[in-house]
C-alpha atoms as a PDB file:
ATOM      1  CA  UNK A   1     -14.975 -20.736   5.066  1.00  0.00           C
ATOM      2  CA  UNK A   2     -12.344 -22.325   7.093  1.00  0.00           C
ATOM      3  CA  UNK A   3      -9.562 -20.797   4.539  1.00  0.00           C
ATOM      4  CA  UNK A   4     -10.752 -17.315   4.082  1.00  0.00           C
ATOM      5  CA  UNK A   5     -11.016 -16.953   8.269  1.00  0.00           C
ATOM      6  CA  UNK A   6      -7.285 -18.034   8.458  1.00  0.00           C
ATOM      7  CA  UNK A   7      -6.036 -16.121   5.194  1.00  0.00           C
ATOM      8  CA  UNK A   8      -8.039 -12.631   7.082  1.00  0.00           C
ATOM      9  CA  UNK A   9      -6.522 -13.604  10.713  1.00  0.00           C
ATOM     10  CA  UNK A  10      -2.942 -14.294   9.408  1.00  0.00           C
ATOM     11  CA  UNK A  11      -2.721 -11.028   7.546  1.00  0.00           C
ATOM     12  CA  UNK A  12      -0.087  -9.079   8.572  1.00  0.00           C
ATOM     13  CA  UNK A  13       1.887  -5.585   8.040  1.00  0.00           C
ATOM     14  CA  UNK A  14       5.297  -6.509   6.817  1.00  0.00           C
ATOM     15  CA  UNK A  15       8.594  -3.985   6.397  1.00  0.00           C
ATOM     16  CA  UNK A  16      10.589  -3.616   3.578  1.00  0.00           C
ATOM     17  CA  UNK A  17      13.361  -4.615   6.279  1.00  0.00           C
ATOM     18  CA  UNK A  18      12.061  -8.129   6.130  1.00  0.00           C
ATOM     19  CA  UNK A  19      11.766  -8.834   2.286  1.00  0.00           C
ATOM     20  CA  UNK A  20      13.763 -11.822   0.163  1.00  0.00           C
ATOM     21  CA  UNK A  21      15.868 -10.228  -2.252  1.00  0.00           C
ATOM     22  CA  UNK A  22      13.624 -12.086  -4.954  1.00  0.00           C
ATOM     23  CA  UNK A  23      11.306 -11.444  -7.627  1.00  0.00           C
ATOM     24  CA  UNK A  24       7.624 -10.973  -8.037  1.00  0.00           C
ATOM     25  CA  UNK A  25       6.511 -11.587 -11.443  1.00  0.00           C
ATOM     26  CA  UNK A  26       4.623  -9.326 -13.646  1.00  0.00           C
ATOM     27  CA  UNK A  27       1.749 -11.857 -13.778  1.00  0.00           C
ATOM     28  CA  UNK A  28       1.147 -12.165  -9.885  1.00  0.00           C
ATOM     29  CA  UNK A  29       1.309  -8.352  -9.675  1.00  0.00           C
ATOM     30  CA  UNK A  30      -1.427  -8.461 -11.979  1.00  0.00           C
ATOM     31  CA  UNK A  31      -3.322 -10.837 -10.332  1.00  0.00           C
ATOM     32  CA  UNK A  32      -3.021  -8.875  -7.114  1.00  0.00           C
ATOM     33  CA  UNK A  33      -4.107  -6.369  -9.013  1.00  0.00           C
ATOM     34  CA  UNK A  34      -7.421  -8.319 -10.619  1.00  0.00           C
ATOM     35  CA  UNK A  35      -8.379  -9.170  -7.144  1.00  0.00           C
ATOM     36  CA  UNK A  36      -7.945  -5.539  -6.182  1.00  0.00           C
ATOM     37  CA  UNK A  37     -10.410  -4.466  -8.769  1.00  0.00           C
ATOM     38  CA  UNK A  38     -12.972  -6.482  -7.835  1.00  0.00           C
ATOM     39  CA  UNK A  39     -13.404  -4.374  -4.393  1.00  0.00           C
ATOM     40  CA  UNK A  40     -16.844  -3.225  -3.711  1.00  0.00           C
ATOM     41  CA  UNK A  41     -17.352   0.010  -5.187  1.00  0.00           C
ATOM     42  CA  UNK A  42     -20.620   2.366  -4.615  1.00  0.00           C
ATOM     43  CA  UNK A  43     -22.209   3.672  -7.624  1.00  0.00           C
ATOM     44  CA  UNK A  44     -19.734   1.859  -9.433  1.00  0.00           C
ATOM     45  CA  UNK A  45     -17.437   4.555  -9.799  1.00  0.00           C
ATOM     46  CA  UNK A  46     -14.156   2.125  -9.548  1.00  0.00           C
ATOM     47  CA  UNK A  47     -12.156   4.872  -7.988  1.00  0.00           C
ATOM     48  CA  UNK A  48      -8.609   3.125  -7.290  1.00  0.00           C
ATOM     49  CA  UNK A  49      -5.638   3.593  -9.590  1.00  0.00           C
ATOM     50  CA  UNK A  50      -2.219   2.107  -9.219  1.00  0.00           C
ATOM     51  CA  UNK A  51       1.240   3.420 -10.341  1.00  0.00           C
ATOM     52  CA  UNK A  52       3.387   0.206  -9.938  1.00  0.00           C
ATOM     53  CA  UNK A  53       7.126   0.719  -9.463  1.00  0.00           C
ATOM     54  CA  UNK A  54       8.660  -3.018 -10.460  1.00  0.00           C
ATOM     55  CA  UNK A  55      11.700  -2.611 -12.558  1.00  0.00           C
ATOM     56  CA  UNK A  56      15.063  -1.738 -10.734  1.00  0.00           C
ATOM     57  CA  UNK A  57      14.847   2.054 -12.137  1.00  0.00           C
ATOM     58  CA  UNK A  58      11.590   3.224 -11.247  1.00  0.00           C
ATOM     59  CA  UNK A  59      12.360   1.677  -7.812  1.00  0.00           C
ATOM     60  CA  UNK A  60      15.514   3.258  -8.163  1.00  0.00           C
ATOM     61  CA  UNK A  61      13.699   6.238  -9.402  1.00  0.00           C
ATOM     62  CA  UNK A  62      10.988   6.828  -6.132  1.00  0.00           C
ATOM     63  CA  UNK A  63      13.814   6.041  -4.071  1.00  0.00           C
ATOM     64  CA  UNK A  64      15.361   9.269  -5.284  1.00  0.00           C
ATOM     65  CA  UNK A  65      11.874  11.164  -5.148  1.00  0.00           C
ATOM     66  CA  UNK A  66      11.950  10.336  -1.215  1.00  0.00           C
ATOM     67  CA  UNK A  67      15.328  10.813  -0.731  1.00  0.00           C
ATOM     68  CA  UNK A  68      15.246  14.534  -2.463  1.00  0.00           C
ATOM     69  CA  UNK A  69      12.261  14.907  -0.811  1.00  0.00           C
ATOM     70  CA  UNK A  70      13.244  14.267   2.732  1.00  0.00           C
ATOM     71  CA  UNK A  71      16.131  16.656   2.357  1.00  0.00           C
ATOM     72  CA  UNK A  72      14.265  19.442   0.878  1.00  0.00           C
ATOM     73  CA  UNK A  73      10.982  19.340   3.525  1.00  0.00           C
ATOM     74  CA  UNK A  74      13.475  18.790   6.777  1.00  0.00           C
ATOM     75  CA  UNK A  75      14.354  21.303   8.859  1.00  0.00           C
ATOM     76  CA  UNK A  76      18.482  21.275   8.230  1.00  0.00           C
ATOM     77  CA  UNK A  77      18.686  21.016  12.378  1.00  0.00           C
ATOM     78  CA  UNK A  78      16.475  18.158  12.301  1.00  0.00           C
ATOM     79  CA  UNK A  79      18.087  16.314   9.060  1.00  0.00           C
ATOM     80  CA  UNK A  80      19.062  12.738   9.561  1.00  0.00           C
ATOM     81  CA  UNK A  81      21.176  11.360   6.756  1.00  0.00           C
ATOM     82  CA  UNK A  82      20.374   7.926   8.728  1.00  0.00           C
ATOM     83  CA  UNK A  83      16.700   8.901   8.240  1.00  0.00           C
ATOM     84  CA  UNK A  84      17.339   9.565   4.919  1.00  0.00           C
ATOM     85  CA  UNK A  85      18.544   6.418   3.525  1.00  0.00           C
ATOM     86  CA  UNK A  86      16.003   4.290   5.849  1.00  0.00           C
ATOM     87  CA  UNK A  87      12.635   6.302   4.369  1.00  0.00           C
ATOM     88  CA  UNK A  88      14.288   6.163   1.377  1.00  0.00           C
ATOM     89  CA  UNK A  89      15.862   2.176   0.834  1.00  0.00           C
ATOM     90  CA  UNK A  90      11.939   1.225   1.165  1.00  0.00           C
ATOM     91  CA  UNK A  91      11.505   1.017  -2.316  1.00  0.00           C
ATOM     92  CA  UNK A  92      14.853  -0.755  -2.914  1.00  0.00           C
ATOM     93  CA  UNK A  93      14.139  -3.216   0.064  1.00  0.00           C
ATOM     94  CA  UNK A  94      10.958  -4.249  -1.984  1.00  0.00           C
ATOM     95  CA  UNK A  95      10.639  -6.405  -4.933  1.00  0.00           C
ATOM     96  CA  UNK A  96       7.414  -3.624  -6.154  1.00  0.00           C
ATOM     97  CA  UNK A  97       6.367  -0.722  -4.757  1.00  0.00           C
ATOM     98  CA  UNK A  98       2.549   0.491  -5.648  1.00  0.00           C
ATOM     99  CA  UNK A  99       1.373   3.867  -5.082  1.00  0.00           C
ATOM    100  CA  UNK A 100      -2.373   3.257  -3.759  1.00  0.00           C
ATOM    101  CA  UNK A 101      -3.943   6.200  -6.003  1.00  0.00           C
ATOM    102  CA  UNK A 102      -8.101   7.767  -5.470  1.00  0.00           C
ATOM    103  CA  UNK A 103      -9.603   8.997  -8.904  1.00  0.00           C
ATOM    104  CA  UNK A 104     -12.488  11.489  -7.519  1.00  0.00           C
ATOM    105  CA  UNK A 105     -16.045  10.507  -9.066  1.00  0.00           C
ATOM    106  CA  UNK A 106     -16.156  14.171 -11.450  1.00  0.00           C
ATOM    107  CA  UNK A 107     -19.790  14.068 -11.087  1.00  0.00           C
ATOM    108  CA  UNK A 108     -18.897  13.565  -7.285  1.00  0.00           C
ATOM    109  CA  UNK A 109     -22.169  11.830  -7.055  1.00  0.00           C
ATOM    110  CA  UNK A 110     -21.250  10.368  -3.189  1.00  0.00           C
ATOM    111  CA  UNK A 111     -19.002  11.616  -0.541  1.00  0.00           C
ATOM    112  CA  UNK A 112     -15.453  11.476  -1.031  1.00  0.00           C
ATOM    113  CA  UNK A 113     -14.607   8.959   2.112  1.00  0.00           C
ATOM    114  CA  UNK A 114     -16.946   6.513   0.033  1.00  0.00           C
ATOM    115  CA  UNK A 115     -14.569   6.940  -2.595  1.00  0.00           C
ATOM    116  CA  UNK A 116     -11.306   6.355  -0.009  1.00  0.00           C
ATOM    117  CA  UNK A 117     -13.144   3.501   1.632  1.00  0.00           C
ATOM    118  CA  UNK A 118     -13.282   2.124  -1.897  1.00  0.00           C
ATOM    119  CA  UNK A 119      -9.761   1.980  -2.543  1.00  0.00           C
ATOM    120  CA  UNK A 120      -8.906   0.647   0.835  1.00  0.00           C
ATOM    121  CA  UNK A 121     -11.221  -2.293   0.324  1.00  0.00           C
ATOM    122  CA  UNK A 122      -9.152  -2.664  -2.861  1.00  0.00           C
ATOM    123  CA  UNK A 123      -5.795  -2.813  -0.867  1.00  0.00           C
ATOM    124  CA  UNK A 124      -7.260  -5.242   2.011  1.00  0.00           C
ATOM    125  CA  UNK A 125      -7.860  -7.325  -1.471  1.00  0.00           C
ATOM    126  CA  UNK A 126      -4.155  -6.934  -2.234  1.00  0.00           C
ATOM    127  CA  UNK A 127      -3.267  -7.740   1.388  1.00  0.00           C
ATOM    128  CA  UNK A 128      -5.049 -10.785   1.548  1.00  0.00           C
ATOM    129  CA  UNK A 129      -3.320 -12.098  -1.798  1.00  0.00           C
ATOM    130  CA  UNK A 130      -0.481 -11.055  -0.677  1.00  0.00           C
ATOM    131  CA  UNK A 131      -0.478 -13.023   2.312  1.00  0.00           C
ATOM    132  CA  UNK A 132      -2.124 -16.257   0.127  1.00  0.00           C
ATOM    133  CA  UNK A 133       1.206 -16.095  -1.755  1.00  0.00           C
ATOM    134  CA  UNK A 134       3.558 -15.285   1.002  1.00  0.00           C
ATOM    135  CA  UNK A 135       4.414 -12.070  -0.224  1.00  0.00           C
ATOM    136  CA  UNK A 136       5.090  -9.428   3.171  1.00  0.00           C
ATOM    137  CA  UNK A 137       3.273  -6.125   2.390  1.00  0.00           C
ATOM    138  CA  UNK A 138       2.794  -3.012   4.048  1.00  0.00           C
ATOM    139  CA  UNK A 139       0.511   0.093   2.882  1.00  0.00           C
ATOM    140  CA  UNK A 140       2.482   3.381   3.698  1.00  0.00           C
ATOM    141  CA  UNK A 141       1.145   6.751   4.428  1.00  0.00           C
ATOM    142  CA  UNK A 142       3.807   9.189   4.514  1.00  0.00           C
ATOM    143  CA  UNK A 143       3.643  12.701   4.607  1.00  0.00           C
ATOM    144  CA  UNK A 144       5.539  13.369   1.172  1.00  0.00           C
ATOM    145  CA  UNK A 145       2.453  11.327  -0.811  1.00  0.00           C
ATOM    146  CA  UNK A 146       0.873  14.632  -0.752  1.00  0.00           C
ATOM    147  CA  UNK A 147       3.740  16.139  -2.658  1.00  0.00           C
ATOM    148  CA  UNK A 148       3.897  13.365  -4.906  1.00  0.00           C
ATOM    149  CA  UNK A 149       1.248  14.472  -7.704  1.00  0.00           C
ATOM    150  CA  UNK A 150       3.489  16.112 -10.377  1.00  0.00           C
ATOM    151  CA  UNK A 151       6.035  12.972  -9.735  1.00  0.00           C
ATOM    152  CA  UNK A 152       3.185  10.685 -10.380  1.00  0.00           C
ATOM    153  CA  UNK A 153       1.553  12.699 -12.860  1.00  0.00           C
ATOM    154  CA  UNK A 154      -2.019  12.493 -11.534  1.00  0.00           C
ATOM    155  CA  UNK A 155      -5.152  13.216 -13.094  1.00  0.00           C
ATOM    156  CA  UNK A 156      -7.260  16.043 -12.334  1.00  0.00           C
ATOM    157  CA  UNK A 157      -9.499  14.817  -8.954  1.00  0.00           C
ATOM    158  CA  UNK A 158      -6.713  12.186  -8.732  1.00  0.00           C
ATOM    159  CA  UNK A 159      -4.496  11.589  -5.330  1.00  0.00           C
ATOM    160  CA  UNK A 160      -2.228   9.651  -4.005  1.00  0.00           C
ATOM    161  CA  UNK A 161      -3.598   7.708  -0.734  1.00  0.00           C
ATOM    162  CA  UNK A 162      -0.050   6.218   0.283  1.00  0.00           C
ATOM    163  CA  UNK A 163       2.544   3.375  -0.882  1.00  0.00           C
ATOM    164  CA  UNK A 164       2.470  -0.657  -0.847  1.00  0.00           C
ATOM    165  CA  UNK A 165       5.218  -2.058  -0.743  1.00  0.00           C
ATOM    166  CA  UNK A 166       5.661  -5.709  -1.657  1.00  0.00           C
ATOM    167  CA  UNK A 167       8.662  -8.840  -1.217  1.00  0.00           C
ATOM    168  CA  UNK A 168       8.963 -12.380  -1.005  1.00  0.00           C
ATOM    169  CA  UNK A 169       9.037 -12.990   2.943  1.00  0.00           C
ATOM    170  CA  UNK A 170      10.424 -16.513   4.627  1.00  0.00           C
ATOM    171  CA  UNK A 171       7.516 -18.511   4.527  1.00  0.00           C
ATOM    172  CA  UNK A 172       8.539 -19.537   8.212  1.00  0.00           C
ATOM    173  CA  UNK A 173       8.256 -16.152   9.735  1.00  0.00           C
ATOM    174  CA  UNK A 174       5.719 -16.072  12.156  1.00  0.00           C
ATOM    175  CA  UNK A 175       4.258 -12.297  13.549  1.00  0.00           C
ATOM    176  CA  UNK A 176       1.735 -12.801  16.163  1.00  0.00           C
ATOM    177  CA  UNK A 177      -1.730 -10.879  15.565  1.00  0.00           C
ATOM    178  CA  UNK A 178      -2.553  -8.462  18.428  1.00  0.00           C
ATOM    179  CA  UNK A 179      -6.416  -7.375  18.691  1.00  0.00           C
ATOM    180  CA  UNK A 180      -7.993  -6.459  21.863  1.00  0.00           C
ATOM    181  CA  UNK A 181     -11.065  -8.851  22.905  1.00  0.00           C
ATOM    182  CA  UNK A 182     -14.146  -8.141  20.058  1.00  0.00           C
ATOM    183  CA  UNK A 183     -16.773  -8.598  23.436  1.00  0.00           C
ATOM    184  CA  UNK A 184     -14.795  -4.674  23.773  1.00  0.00           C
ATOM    185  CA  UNK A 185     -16.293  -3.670  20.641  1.00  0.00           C
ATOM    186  CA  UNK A 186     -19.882  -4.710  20.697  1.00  0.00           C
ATOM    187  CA  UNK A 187     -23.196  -3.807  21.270  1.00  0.00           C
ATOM    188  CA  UNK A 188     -26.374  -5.814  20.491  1.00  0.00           C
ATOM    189  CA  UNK A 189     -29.370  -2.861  19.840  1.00  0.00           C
ATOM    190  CA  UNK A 190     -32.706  -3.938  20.848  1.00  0.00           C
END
């Protein structure tokens, strides 16, 4: 128990900004993956899909997305070329990029946040392997995902819930937790 406390408590959002320029194999994506996929799902209905962006050109590819993106949605007063290349050198900056995808239940037999609080147990799943491996990650939730269906070609009742990006980190590299007391945050019910 010992190991999964520590593994939850060390757990961290990492940036891009921060990643080795090194690989991450095609086999420990998949695991991360695997683990993803066996998030608790009600009903079932295994709602989380994943567009992964590992080669050079598809990073190369979303980079573009964002960066044609960011120009076209900005207000030409407010455009930052700075801004720009920062939103935009994310997916370059990381060894794989995965967009975090929701596939609606058709039937919609239960409410739709079941379905989104589906996925995200699947990306604390991802996290936490992450952070086994010593892979930084950070889940993204930027305003151009909901412009991103026709880019990602998603399925009817299909969208995109944000990016995670992924990269070797230092193994040395240390970011304190911050949580306010739990005492804050409980209440015992008689």
């Amino acid at each position: 128990m010992h190991s999964i406390s520590t593994l939850i408590r060390q757990r961290r959002a990492i940036f891009p900004k921060s990643y080795l320029d090194k690989e991450i194999s095609a086999e420990l994506i998949t695991e991360i993956l695997e683990n993803a996929h066996w998030a608790p799902t009600h009903k079932r209905t295994e709602p989380w899909r994943f567009k992964i962006f590992h080669s050079l050109k598809s990073r190369q590819n979303l980079a573009d997305f964002i960066a044609d993106d960011y120009k076209q949605h900005t207000n030409p007063d407010l455009f930052s070329e700075v801004k720009q290349n920062e939103i935009s050198g994310k997916p370059l900056q990381s060894a794989c990029t995965i967009a975090i995808c929701m596939q609606r239940d058709p039937a919609q037999s239960l409410p739709e946040w079941e379905e989104i609080a589906a996925v995200a147990c699947a990306v604390q799943n991802m996290w936490l392997t992450c952070t086994a491996y010593d892979i930084g990650s950070y889940w993204a939730s930027p305003g151009f995902i909901n412009r991103m269906g026709s880019y990602l070609d998603l399925a009817d009742g299909e969208k995109c819930l944000g990016l995670f990006y992924m990269g070797h980190i230092d193994p040395s590299l240390q970011i304190p937790g911050l949580r306010s007391p739990l005492a804050d945050k409980l209440r015992f019910m008689k």
